[in-house]
Protein backbone atom coordinates (compact mmCIF):
# COMPACT_ATOMS: atom_id res chain seq x y z
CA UNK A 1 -67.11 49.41 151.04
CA UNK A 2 -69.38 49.67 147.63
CA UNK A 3 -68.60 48.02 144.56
CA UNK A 4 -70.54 47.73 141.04
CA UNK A 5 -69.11 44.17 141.20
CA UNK A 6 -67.66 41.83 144.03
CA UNK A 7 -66.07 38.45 142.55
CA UNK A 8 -65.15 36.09 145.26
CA UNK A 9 -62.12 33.59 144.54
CA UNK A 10 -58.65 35.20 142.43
CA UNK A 11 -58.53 31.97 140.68
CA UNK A 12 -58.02 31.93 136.92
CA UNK A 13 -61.69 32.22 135.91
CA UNK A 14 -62.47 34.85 138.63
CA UNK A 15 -59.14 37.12 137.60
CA UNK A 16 -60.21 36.73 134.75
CA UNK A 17 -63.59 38.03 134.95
CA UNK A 18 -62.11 40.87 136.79
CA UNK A 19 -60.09 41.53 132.98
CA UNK A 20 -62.99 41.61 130.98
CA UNK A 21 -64.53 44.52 132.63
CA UNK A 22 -61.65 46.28 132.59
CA UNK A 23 -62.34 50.23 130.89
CA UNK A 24 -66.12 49.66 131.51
CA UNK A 25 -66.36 52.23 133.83
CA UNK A 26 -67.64 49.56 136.86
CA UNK A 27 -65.65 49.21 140.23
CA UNK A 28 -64.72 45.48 141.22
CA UNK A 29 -63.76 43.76 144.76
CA UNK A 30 -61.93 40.73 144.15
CA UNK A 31 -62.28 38.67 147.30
CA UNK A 32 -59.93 35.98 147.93
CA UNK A 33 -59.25 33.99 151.00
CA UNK A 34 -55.35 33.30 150.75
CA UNK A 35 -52.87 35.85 151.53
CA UNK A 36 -51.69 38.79 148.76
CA UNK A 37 -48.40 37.05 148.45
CA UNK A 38 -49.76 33.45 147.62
CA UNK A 39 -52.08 34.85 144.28
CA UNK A 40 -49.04 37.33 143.55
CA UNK A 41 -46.35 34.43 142.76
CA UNK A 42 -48.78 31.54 142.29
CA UNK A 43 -46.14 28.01 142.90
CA UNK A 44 -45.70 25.17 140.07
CA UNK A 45 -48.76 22.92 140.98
CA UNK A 46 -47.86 20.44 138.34
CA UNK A 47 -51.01 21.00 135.99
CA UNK A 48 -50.42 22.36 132.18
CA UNK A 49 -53.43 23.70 130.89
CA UNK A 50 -54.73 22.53 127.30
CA UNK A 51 -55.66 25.60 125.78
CA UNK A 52 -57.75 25.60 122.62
CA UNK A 53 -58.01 28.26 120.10
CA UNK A 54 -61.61 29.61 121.49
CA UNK A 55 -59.26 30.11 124.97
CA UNK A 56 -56.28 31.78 123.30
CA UNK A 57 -58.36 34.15 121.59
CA UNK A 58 -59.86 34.87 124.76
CA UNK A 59 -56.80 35.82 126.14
CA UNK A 60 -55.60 37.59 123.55
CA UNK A 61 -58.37 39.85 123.89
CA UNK A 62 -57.71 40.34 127.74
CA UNK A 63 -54.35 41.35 127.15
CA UNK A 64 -52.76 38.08 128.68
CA UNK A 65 -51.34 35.75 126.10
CA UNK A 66 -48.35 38.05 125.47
CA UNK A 67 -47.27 37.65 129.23
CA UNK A 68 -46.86 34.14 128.76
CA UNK A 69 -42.77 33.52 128.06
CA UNK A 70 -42.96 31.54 124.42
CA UNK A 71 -40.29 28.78 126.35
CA UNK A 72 -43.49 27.95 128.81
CA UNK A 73 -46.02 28.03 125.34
CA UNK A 74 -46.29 24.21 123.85
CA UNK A 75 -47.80 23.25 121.09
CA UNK A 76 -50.24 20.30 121.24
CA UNK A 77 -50.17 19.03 117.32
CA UNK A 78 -52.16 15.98 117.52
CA UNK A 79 -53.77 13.14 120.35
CA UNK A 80 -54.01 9.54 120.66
CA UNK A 81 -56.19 7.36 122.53
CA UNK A 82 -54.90 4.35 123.44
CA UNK A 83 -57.38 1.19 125.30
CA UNK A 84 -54.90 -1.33 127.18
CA UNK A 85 -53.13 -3.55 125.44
CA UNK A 86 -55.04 -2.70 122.17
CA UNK A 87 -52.63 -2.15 119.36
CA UNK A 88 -55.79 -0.09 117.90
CA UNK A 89 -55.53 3.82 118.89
CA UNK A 90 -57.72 6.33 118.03
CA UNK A 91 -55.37 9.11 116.13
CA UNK A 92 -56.97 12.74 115.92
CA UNK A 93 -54.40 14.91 114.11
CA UNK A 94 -54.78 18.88 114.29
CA UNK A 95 -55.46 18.25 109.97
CA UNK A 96 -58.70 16.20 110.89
CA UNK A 97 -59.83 19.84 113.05
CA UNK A 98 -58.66 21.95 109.91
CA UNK A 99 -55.97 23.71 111.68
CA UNK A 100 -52.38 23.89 112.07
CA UNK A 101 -52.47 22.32 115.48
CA UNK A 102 -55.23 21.11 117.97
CA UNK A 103 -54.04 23.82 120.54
CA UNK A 104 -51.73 24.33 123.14
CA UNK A 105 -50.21 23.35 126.63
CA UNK A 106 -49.36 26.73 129.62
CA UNK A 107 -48.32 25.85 133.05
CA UNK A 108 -51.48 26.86 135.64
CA UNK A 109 -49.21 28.91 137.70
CA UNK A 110 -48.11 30.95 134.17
CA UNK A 111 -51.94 32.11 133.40
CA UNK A 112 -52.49 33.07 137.26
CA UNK A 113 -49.50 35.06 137.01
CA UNK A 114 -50.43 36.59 133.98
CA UNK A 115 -54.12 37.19 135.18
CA UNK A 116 -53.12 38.64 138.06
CA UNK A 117 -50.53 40.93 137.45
CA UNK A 118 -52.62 42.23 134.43
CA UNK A 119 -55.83 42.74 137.40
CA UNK A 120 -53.69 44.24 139.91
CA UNK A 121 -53.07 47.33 137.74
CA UNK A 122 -56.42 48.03 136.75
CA UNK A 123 -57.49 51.41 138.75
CA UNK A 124 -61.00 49.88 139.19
CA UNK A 125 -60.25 46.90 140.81
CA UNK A 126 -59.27 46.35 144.57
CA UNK A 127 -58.15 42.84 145.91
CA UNK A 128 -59.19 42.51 149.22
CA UNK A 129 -57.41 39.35 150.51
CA UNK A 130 -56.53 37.44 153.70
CA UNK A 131 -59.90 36.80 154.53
CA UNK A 132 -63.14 34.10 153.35
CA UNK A 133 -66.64 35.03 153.13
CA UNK A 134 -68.90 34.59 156.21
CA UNK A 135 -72.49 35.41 155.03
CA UNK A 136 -74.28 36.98 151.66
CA UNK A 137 -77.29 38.72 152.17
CA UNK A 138 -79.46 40.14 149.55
CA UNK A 139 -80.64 43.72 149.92
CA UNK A 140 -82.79 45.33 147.39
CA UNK A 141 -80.90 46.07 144.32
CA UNK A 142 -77.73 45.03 145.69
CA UNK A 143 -75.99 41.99 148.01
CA UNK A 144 -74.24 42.35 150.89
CA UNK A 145 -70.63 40.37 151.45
CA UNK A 146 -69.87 39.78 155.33
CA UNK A 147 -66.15 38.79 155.15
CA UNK A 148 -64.27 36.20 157.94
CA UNK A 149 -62.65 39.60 159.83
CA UNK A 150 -65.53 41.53 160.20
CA UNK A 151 -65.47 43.46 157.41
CA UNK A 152 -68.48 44.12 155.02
CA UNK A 153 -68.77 44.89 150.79
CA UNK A 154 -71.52 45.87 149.20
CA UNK A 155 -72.42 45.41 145.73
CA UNK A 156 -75.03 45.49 142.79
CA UNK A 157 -73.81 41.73 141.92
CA UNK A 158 -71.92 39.11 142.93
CA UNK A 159 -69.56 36.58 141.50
CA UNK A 160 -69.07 33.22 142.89
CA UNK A 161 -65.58 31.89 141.87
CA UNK A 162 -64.24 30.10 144.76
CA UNK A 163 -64.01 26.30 143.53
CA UNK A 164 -66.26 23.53 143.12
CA UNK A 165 -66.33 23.36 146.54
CA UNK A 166 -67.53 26.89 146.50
CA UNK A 167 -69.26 28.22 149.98
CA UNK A 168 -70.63 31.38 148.35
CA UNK A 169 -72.84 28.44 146.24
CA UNK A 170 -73.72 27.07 149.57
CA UNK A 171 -74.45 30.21 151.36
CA UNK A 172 -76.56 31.49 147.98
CA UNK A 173 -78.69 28.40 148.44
CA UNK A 174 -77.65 27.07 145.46
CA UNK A 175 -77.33 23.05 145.11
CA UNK A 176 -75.23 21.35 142.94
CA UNK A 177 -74.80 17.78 141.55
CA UNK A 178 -71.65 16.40 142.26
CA UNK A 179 -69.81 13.40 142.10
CA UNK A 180 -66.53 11.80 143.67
CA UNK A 181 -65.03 9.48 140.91
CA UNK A 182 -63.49 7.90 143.66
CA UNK A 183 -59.83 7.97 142.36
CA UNK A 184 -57.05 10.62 142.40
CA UNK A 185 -54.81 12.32 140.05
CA UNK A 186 -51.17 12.78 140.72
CA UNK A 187 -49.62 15.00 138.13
CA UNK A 188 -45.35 15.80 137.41
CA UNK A 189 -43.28 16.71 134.69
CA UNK A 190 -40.28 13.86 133.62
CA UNK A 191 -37.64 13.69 130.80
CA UNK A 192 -37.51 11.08 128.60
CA UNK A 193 -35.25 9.82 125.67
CA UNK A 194 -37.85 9.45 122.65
CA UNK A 195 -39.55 12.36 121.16
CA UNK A 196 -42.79 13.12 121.98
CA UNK A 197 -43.38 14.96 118.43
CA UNK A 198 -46.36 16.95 120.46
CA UNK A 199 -48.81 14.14 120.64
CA UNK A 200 -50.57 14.08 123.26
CA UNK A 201 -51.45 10.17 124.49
CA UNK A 202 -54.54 9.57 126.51
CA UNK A 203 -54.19 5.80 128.06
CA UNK A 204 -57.22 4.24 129.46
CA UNK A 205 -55.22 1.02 130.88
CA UNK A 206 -56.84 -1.46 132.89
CA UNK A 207 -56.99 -0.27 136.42
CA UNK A 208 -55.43 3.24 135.93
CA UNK A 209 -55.68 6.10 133.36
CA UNK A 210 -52.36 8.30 132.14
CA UNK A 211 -52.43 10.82 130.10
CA UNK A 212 -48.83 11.84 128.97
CA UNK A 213 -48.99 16.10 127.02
CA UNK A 214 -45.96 17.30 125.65
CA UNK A 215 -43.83 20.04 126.30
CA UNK A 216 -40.95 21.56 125.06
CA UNK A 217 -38.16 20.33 124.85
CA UNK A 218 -37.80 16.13 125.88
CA UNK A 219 -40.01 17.14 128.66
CA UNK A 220 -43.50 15.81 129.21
CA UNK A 221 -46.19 16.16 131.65
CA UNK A 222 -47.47 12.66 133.34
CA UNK A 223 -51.18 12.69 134.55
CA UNK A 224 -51.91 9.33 136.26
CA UNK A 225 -55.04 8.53 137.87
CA UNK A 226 -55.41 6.16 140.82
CA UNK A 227 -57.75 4.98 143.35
CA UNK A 228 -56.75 5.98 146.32
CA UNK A 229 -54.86 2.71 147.87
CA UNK A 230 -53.03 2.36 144.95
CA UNK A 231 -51.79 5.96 144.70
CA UNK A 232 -50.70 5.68 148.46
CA UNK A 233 -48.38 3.18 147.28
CA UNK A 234 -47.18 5.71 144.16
CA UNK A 235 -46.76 8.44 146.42
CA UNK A 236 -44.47 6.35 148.83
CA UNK A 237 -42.10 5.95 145.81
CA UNK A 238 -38.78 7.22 145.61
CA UNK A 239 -38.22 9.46 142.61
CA UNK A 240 -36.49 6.48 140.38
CA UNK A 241 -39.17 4.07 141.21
CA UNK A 242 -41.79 6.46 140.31
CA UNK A 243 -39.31 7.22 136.69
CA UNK A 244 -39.37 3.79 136.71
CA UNK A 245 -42.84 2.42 136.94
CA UNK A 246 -44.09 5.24 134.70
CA UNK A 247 -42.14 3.54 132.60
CA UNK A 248 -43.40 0.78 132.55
CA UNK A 249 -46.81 2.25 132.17
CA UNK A 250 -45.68 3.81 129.15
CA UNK A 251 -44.65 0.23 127.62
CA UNK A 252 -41.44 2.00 126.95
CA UNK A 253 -42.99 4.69 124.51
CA UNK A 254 -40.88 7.54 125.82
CA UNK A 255 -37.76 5.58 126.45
CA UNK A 256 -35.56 6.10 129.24
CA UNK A 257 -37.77 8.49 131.56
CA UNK A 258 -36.46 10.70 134.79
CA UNK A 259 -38.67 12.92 137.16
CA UNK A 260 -38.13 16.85 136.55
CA UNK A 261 -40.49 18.34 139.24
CA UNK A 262 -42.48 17.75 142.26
CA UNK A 263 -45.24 15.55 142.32
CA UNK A 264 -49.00 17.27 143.33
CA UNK A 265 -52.05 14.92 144.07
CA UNK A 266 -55.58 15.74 143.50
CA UNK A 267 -59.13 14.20 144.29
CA UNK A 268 -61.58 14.08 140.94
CA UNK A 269 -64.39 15.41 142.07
CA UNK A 270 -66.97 16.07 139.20
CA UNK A 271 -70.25 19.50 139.99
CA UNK A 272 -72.51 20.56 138.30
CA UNK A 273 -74.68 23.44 139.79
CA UNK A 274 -78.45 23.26 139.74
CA UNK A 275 -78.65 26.27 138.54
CA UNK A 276 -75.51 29.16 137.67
CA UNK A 277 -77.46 32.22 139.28
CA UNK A 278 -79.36 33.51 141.94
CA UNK A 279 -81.22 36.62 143.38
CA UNK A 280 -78.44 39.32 142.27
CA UNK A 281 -75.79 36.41 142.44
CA UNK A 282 -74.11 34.63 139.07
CA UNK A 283 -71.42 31.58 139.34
CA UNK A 284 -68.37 31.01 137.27
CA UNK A 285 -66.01 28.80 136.38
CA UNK A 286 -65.39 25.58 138.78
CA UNK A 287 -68.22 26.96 140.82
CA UNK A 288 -70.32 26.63 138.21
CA UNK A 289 -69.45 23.54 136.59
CA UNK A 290 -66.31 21.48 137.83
CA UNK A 291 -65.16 19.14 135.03
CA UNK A 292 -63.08 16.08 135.43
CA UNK A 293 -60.40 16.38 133.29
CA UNK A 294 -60.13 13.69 131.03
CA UNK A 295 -61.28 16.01 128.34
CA UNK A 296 -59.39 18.60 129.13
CA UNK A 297 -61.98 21.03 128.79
CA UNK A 298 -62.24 22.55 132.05
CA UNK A 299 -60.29 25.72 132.09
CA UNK A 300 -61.80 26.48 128.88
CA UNK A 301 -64.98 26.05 129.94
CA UNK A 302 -64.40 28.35 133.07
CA UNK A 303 -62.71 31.06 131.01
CA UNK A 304 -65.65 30.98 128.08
CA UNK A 305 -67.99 30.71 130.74
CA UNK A 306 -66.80 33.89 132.26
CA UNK A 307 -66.69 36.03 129.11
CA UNK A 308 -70.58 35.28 128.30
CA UNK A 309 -71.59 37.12 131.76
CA UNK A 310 -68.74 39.63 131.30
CA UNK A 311 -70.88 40.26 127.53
CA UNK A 312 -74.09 40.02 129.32
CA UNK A 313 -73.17 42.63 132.17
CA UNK A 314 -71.13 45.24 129.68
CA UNK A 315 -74.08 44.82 127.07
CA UNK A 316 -76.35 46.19 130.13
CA UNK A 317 -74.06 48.87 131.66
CA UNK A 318 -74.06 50.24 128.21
CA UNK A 319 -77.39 50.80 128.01
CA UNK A 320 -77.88 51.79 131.30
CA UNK A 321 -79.52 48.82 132.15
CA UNK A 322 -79.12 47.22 136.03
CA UNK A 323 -76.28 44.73 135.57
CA UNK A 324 -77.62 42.46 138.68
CA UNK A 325 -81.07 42.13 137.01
CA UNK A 326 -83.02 38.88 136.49
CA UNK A 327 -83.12 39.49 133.09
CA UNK A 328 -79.52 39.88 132.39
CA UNK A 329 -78.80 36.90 134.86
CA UNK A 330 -81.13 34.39 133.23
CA UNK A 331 -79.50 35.45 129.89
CA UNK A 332 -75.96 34.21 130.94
CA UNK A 333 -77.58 31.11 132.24
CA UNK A 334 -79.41 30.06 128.84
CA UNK A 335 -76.00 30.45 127.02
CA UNK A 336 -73.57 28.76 129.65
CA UNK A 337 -76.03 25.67 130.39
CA UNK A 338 -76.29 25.35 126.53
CA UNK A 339 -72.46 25.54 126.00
CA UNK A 340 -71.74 23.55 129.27
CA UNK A 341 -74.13 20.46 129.61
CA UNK A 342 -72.92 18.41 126.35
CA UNK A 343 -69.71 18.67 127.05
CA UNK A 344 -70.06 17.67 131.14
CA UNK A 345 -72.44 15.30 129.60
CA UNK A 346 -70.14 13.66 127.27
CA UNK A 347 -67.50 13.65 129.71
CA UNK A 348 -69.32 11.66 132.19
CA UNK A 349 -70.03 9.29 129.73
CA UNK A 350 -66.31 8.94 128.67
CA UNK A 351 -65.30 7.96 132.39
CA UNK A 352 -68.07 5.62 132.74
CA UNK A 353 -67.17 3.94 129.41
CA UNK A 354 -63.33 4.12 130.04
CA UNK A 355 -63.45 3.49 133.65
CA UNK A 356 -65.60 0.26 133.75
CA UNK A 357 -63.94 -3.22 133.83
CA UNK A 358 -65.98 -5.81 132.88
CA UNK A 359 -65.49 -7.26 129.87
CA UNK A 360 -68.62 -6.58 128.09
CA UNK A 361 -67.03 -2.56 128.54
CA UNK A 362 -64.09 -3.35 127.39
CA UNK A 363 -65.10 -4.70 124.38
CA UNK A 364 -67.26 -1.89 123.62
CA UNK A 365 -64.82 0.79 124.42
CA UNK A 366 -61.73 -1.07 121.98
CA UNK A 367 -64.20 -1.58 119.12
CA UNK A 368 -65.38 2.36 119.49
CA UNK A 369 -61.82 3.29 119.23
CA UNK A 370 -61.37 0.68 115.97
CA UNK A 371 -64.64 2.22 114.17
CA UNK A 372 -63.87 6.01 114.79
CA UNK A 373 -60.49 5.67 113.90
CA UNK A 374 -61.99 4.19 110.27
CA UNK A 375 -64.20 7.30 110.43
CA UNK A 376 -63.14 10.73 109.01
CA UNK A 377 -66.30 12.25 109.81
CA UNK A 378 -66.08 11.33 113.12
CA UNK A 379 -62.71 12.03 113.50
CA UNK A 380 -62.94 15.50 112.46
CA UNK A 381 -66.17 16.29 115.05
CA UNK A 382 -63.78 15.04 117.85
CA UNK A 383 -60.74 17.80 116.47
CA UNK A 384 -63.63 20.10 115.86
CA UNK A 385 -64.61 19.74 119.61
CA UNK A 386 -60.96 19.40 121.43
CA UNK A 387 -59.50 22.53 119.13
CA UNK A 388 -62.81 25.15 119.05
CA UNK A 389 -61.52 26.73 115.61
């Protein structure tokens, strides 16, 4: 089978590549190794997504923000960062960003959804599912795809979007700097008796983080993170004792709290690719750089990231230009590396800052949240950042 285009992984940022070259004329293989049925009806996974206004504009443009029902649409109206017992929190209010809010909240399962459905009825597009990728091999002006069953696509380029754990990176040669934090995150949605007022509340405490983003309604998402022992012990938990020690986590800042979903448990695992293309090969999204999520930024990332080598690629089909060339390649990689580094960057520094335990650190890290907070300047470059105006 011949494609212009074969994308590998029906994941958010590879679906959504899929949308941006829809009407361009090219024909795309989406290649993804679950079964039809799984991407079709994606499952509540317990993330919400913090969308800022850079991503919602993006998916206005692809045709996908009006498939999202407005009851599973929350707005996220301002953040505070709290360190332990520290009656000092940063505050960063959607005013400080010059905007009506900092952005807002959409299940994960509601934007696969959406992406899909929207993919699956593009003419140029086949998904070609059930089945992983076995071995890429470069021929010429185009790449061969040799899938798990035997079968075999052929295309002028191909997309990596298959993870931070991608195998199309490993099998394209391409290394990647990556690091296990060492901890997990277990994520779930609970009720609660005080208003959350759509602040979000990021809480580095001493010996766990827990991020608590509001949705509609008295419902709020819970993000703790754990090392591993100690989220063994969470996970044994009945439903009240989990209501009840994220309680008393909270310090009693959401009131009475219940659980109102299942509970999902990830590893943070942080990658950053050496490099985000290869001979007639580009990466996107988690492939390409895998954030830990602390800032938030990660989905955003993944979907801008996308869009710059969906421009790149339609900016040379137009002009009749080879859309697997170096030249086109190396273009998306100046612009993604230059959008993507600072923030991974400043990320990494956040968790070593927030995550270390000595005293000296926590010194530093309470008096940094004192200062900015006195700091309009630098309160503003921190909305400026999180909403992406």
């Amino acid at each position: 089978m011949k494609f212009d285009v074969v994308v590998v992984g029906a994941g958010p940022a590879g679906l959504c590549f899929a949308r941006s070259l829809r009407g361009s004329g090219l024909s795309v293989a989406v290649v993804e190794k679950q079964p039809l049925a799984a991407i079709a009806d994606p499952q509540f996974d317990g993330r919400e997504i913090a969308l800022t206004h850079a991503s919602r504009r993006i998916l206005e443009q692809l045709e996908l923000w009006p498939a999202f029902a407005a009851a599973e649409i929350s707005d996220l109206r301002d953040a505070r960062i709290s360190d332990g017992d520290s009656r000092h929190a940063l505050q960063i209010s959607a005013a400080d960003g010059r905007s009506g809010q900092l952005g807002w909240l959409v299940p994960n399962q509601v934007i696969r959804r959406a992406a899909f459905q929207a993919v699956s009825a593009q003419d140029e597009v086949e998904l070609v599912t059930g089945s992983g990728v076995q071995a890429v091999v470069t021929q010429g002006n185009g790449v061969a795809v040799q899938l798990e069953d035997g079968r075999q696509l052929q295309a002028r380029l191909l997309v990596a979007a298959d993870s931070r754990f991608s195998q199309v990176r490993r099998l394209l040669g391409v290394g990647a700097r990556s690091r296990d934090h060492g901890t997990q995150m277990m994520v779930c949605r609970f009720r609660h008796t005080r208003p959350h007022d759509h602040v979000a509340w990021e809480w580095f405490d001493y010996g766990h983080t827990l991020a608590l983003l509001p949705l509609n309604g008295e419902l709020s998402s819970a993000v703790l993170t754990l090392n591993p022992a100690q989220m063994q012990r969470v996970q044994a938990m009945t439903d009240v004792e989990l209501a009840a020690d994220l309680q008393q986590r909270m310090r009693g800042c959401r009131g009475e709290v219940s659980l109102a979903s299942s509970r999902h448990v990830y590893p943070l695992v942080s990658v950053y690719a050496e490099r985000f293309v290869a001979d007639r090969a580009a990466l996107i999204g988690d492939a390409a750089v895998g954030m830990h999520p602390v800032t938030a930024h990660g989905f955003n990332l993944g979907l801008q990231g996308q869009a710059r080598l969906a421009r790149a690629l339609l900016a040379a089909h137009r002009n009749g230009a080879d859309i697997g060339s170096q030249a086109v390649l190396a273009r998306y990689q100046r612009q993604h590396h230059a959008a993507a580094f600072p923030v991974y960057a400043a990320t990494r520094a956040v968790i070593g800052l927030y995550n270390d335990e000595r005293p000296m650190a926590r010194w530093l890290r309470g008096t940094t949240l004192r200062l900015a907070n006195r700091v309009p300047p630098f309160r503003r470059a921190i909305a400026a950042h999180l909403t992406q105006v």
